[in-house]
C-alpha atoms as a PDB file:
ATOM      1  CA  UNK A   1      59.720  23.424  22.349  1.00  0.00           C
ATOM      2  CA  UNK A   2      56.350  22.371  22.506  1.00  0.00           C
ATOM      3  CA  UNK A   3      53.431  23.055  25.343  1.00  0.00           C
ATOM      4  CA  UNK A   4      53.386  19.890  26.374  1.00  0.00           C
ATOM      5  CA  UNK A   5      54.198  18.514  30.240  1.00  0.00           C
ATOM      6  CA  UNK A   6      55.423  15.170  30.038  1.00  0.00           C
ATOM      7  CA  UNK A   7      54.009  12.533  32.111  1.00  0.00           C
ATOM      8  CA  UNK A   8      56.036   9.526  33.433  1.00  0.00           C
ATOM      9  CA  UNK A   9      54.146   7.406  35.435  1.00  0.00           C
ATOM     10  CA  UNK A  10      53.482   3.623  35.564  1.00  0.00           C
ATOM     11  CA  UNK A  11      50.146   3.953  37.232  1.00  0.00           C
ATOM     12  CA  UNK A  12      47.195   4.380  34.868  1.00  0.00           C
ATOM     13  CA  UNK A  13      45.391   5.937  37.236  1.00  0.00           C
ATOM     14  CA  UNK A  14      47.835   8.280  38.848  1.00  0.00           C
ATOM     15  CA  UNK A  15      48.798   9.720  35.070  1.00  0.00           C
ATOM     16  CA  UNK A  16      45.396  10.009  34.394  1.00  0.00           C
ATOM     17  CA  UNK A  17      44.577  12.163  37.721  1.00  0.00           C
ATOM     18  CA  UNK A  18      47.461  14.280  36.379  1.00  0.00           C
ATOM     19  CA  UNK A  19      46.786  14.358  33.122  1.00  0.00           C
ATOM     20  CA  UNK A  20      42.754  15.552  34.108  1.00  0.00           C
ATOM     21  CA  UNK A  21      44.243  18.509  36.245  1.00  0.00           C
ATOM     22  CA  UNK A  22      46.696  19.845  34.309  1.00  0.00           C
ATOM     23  CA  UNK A  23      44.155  20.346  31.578  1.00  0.00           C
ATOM     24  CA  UNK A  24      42.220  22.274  33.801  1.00  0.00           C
ATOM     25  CA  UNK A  25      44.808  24.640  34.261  1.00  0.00           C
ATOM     26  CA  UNK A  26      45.290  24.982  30.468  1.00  0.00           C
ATOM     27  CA  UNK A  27      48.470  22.591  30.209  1.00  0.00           C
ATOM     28  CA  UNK A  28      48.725  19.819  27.599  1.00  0.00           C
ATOM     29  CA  UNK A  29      49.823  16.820  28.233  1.00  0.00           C
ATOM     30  CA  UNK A  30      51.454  12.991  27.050  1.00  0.00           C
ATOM     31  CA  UNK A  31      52.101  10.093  29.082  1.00  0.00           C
ATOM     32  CA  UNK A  32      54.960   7.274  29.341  1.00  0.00           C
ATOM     33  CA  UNK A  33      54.477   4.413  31.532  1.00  0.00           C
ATOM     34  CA  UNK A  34      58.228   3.044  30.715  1.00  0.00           C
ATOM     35  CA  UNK A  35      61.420   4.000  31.537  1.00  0.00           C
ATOM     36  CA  UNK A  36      63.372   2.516  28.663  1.00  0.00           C
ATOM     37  CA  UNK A  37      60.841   4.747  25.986  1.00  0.00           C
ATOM     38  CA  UNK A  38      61.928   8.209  27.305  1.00  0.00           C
ATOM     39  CA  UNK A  39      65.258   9.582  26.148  1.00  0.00           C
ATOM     40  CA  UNK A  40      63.396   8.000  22.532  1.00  0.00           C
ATOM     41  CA  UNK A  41      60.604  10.503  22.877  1.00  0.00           C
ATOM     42  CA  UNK A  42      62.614  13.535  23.929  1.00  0.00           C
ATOM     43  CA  UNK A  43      64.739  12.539  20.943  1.00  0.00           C
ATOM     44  CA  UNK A  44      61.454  14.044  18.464  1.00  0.00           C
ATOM     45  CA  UNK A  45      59.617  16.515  20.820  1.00  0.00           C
ATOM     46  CA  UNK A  46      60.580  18.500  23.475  1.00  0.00           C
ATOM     47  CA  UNK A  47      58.095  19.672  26.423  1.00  0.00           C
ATOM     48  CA  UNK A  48      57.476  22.204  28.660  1.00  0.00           C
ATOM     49  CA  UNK A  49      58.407  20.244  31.945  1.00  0.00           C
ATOM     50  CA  UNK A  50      59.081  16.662  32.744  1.00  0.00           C
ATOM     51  CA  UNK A  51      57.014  14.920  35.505  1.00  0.00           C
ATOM     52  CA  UNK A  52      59.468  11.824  36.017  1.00  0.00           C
ATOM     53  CA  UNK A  53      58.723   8.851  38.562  1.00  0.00           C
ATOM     54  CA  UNK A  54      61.376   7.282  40.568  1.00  0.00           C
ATOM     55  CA  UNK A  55      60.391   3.753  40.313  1.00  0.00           C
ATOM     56  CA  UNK A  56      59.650   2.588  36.731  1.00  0.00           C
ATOM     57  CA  UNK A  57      59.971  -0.278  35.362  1.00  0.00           C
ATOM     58  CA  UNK A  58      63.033  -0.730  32.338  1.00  0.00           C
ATOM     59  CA  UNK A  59      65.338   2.741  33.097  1.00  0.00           C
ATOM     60  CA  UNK A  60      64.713   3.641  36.570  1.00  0.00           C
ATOM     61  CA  UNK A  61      63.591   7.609  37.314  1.00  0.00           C
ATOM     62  CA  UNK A  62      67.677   8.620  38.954  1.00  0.00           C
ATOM     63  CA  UNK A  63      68.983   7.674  36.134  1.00  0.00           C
ATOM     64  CA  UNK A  64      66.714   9.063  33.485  1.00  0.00           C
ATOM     65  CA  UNK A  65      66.858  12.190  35.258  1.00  0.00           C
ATOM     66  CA  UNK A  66      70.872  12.616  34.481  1.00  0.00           C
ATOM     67  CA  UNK A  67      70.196  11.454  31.642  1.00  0.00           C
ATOM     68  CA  UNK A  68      67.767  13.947  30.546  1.00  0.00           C
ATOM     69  CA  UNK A  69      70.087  16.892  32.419  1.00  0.00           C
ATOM     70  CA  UNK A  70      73.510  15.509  30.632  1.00  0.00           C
ATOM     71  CA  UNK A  71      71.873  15.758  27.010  1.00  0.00           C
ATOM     72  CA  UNK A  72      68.722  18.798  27.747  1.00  0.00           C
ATOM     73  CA  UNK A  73      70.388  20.615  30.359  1.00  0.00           C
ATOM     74  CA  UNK A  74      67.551  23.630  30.512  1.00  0.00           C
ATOM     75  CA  UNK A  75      64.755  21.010  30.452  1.00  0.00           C
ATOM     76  CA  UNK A  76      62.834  21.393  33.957  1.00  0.00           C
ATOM     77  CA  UNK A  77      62.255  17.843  35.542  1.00  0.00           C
ATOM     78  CA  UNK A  78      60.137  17.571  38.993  1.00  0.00           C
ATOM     79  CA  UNK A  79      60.390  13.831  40.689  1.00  0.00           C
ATOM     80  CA  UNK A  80      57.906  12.361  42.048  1.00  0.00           C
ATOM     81  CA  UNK A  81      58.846   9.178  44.271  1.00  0.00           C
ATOM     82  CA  UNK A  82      57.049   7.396  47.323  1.00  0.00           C
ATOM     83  CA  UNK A  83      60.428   6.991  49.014  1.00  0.00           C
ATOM     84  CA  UNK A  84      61.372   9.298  51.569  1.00  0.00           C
ATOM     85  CA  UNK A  85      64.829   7.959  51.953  1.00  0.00           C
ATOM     86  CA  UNK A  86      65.929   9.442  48.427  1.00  0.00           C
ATOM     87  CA  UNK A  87      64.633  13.166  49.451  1.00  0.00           C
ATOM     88  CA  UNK A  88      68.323  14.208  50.037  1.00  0.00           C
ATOM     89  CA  UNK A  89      69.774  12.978  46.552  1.00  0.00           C
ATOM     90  CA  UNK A  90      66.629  14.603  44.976  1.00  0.00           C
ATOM     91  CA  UNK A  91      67.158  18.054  46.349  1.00  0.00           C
ATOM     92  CA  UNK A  92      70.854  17.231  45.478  1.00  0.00           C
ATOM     93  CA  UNK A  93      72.420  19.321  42.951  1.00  0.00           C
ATOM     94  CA  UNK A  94      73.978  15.933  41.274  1.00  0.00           C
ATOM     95  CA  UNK A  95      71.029  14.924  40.517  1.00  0.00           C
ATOM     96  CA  UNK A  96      69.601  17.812  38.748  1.00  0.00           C
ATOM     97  CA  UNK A  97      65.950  17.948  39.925  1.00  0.00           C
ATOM     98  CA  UNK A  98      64.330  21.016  39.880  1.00  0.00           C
ATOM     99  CA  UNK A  99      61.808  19.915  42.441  1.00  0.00           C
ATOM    100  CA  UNK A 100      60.158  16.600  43.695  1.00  0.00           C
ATOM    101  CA  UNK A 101      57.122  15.844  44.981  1.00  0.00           C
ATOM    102  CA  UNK A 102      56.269  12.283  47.664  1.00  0.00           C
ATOM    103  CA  UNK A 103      53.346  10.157  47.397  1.00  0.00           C
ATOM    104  CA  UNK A 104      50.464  10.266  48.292  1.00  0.00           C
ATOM    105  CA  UNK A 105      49.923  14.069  46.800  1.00  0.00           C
ATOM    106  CA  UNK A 106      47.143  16.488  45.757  1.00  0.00           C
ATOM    107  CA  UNK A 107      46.956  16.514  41.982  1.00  0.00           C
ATOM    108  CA  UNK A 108      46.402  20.842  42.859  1.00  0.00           C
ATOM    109  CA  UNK A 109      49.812  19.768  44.544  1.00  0.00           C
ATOM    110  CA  UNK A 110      51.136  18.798  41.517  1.00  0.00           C
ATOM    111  CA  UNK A 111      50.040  21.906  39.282  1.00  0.00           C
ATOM    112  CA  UNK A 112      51.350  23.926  42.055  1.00  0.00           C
ATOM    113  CA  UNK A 113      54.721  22.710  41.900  1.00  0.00           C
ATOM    114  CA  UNK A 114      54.407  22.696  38.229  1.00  0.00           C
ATOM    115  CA  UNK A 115      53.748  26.515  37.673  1.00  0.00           C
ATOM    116  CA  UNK A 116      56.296  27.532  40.097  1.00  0.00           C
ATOM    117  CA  UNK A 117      58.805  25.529  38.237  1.00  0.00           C
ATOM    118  CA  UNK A 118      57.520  27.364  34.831  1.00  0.00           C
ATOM    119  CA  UNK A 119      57.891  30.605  36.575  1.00  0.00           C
ATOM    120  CA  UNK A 120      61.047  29.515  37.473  1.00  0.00           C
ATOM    121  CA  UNK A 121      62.911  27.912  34.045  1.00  0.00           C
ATOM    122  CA  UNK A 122      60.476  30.104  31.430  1.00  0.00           C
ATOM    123  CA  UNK A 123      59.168  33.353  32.858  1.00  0.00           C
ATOM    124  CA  UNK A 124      55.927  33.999  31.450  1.00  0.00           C
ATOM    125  CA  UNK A 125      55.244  31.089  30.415  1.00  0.00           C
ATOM    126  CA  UNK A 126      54.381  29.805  33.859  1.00  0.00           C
ATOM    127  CA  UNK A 127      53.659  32.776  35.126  1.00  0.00           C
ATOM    128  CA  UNK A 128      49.843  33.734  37.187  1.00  0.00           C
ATOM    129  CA  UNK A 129      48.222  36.620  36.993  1.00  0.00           C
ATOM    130  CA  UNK A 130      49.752  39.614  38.836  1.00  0.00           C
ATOM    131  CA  UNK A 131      48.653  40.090  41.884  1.00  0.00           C
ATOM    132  CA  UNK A 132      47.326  43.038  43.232  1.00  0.00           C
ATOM    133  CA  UNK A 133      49.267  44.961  45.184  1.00  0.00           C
ATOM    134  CA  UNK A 134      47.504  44.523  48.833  1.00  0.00           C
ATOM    135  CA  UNK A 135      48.335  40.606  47.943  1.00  0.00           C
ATOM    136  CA  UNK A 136      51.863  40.908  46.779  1.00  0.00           C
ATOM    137  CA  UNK A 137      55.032  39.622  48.956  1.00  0.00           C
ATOM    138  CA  UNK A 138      58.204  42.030  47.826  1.00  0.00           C
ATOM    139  CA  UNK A 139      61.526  42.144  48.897  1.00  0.00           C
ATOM    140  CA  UNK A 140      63.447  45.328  49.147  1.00  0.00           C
ATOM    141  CA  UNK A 141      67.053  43.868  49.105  1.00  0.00           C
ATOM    142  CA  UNK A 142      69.056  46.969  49.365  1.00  0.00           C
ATOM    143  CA  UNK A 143      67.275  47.742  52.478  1.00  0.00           C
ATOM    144  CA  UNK A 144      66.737  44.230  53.955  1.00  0.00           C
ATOM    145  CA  UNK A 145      63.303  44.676  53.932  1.00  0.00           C
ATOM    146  CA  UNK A 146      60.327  42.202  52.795  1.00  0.00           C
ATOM    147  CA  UNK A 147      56.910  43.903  52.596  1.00  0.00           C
ATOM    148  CA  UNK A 148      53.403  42.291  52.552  1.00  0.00           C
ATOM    149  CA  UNK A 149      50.600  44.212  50.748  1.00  0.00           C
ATOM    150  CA  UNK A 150      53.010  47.222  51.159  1.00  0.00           C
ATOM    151  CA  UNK A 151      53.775  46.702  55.073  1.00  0.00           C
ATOM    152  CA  UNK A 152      56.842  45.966  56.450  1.00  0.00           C
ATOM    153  CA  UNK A 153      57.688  42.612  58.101  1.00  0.00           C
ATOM    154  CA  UNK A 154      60.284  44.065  60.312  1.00  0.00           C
ATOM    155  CA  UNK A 155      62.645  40.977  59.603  1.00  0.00           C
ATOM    156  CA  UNK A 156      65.858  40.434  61.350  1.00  0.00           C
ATOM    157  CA  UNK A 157      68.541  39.582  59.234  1.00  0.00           C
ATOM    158  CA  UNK A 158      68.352  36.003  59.375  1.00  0.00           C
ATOM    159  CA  UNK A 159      64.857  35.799  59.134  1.00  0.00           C
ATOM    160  CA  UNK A 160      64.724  38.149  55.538  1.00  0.00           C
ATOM    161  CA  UNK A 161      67.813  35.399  54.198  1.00  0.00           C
ATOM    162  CA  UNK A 162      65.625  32.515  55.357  1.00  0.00           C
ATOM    163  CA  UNK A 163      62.719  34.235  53.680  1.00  0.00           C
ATOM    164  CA  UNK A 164      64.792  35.172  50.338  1.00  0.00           C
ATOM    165  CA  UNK A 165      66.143  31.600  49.833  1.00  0.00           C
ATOM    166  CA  UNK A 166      62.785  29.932  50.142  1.00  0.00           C
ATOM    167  CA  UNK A 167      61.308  32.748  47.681  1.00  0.00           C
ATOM    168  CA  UNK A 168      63.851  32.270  45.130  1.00  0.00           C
ATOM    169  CA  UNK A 169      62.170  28.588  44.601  1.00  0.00           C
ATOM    170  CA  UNK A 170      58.504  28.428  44.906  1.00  0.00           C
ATOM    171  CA  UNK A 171      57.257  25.191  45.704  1.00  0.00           C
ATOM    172  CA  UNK A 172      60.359  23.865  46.782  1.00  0.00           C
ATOM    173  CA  UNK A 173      61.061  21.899  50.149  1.00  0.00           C
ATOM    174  CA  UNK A 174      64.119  22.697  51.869  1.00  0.00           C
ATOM    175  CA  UNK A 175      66.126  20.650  54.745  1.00  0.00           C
ATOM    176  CA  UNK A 176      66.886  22.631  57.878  1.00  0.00           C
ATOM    177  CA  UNK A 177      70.127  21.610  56.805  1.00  0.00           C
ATOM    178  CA  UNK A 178      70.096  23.486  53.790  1.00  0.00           C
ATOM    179  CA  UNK A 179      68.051  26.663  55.849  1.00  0.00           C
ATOM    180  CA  UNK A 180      71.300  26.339  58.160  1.00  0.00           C
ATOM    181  CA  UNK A 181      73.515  26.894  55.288  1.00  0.00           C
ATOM    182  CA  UNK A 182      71.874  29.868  53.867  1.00  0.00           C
ATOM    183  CA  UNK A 183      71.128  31.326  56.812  1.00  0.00           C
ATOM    184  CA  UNK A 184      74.668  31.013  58.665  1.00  0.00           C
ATOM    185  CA  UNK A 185      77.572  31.768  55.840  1.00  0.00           C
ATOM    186  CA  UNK A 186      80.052  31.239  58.791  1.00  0.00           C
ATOM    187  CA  UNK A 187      78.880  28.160  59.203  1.00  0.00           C
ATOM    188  CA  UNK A 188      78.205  27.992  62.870  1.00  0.00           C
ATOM    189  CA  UNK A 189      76.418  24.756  64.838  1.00  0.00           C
ATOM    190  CA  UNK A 190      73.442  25.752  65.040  1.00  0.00           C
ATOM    191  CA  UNK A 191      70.577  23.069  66.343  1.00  0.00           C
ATOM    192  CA  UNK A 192      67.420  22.539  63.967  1.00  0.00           C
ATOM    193  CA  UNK A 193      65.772  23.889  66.664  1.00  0.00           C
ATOM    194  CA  UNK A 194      67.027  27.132  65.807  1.00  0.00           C
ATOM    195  CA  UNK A 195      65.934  27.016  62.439  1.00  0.00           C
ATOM    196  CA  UNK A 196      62.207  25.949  63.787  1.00  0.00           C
ATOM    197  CA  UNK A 197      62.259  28.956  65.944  1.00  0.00           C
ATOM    198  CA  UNK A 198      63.339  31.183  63.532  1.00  0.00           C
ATOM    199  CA  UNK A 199      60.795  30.217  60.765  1.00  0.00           C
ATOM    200  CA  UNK A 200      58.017  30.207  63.450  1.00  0.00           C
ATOM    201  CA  UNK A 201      58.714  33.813  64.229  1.00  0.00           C
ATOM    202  CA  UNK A 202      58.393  34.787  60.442  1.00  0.00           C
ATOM    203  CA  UNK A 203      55.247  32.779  60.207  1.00  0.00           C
ATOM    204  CA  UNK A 204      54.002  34.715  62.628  1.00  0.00           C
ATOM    205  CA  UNK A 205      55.108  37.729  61.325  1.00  0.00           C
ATOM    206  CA  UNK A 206      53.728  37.088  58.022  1.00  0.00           C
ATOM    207  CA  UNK A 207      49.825  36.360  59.600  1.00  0.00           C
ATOM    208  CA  UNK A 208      50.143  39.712  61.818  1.00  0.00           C
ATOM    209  CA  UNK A 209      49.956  41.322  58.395  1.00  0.00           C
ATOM    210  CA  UNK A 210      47.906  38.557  56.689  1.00  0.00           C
ATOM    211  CA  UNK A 211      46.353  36.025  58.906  1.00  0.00           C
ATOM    212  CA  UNK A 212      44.021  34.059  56.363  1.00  0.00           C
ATOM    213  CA  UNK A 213      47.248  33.262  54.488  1.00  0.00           C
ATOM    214  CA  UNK A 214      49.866  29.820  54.686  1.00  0.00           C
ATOM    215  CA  UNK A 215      52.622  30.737  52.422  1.00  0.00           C
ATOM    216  CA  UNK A 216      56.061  29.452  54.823  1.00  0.00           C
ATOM    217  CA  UNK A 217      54.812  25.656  55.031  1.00  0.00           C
ATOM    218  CA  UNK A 218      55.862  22.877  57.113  1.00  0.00           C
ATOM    219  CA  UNK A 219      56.538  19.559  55.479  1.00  0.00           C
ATOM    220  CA  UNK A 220      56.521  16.815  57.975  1.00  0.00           C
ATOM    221  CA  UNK A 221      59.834  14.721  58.760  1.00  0.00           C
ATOM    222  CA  UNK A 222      61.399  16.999  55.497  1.00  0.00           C
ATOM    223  CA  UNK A 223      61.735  20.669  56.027  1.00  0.00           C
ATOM    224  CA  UNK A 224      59.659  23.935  54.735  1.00  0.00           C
ATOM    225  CA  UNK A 225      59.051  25.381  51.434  1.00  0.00           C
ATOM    226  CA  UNK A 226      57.168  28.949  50.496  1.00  0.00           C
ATOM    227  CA  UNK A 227      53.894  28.429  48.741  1.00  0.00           C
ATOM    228  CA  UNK A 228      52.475  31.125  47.104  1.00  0.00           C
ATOM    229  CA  UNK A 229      48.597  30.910  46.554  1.00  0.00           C
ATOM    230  CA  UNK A 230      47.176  30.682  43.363  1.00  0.00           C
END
């Protein structure tokens, strides 16, 4: 494995944009701006990550995507696609994404998602500096506790699973669908509305404690995701 993040992107300029802020964050990078030359070049090198569009010409991004988790199953992949209607078969675990990201974004999007995916899949190798303790987010699973800067939340139960499952993937966007899930083993109806509530309450708790900081983010029409600061 190399330090490389591959790029695949059939928009100069978009790769480019990329390219320019992933440097700046110390990440190497090549580009691809066709499907059909990708499995070829994974074939002789192997990167870090894989920054795969949906829409390219020659192979299409869904399909390189199993492709790429059928023959380099631990080989992180993020999506990016400008078509809302394919969110749920990108968070799908058929698919194999580890994340995906729509258009238009914020290349510091992008890098975002990118080291949270490291941290993820390689440990230190995507990992930020520690944070101090007065800035650290901890959860204290034997006692169903989550503690900012060394402060308790005071979570109910549902809200420290909601928090847990959103921690476990940085960066990631979840459907209140999939919130539901976590948050209600038994399965109950519950209305999205109930999710909303319950993920404005921990908001709320979180800026009590810390109220210069967005970490549980709203992602219009989609869901939330937990966004650590860099």
């Amino acid at each position: 494995m190399n330090d490389t993040i591959l790029i695949v992107e059939d928009e100069p300029k978009i790769a480019r944009l990329i390219a320019d802020y992933l440097s700046k964050s110390g990440y190497a990078s090549d580009h691809i701006d066709h499907g059909n030359a990708v499995m070829e070049w994974l074939a002789e090198q192997t990167p870090m990550l894989v920054l795969l569009d949906l829409m390219l010409p020659g192979t299409d991004g869904l399909t390189l995507c199993r492709q790429i988790r059928e023959r380099y199953p631990a080989l992180p992949v993020i999506m990016l696609t400008a078509r809302v209607e394919e969110v749920d078969r990108l968070l799908g675990l058929e698919l194999g994404a580890d994340d995906y990201i729509c258009k238009p974004f914020s290349p510091r999007e992008v890098v975002a998602r990118v080291k949270a995916v490291l941290r993820r899949t390689h440990g230190a190798a995507g990992a930020e500096t520690e944070l101090a303790e007065e800035e650290r987010l901890v959860l204290d699973e034997d006692g169903w506790r989550a503690l900012a800067g060394g402060q308790d939340l005071g979570l109910t139960a549902v809200e420290f699973q909601l928090l847990k499952v959103m921690m476990q993937s940085p960066g990631r966007i979840f459907s209140r669908d999939q919130l539901m899930d976590h948050m209600y083993r038994d399965h109950r109806i519950v209305s999205e509305r109930t999710v909303d509530s319950h993920v404005k309450k921990l908001r709320r708790k979180i800026a009590d404690i810390w109220p210069e900081r967005d970490i549980i983010r709203s992602v219009y029409g989609v869901g939330y995701k937990y966004q650590p600061e860099e």
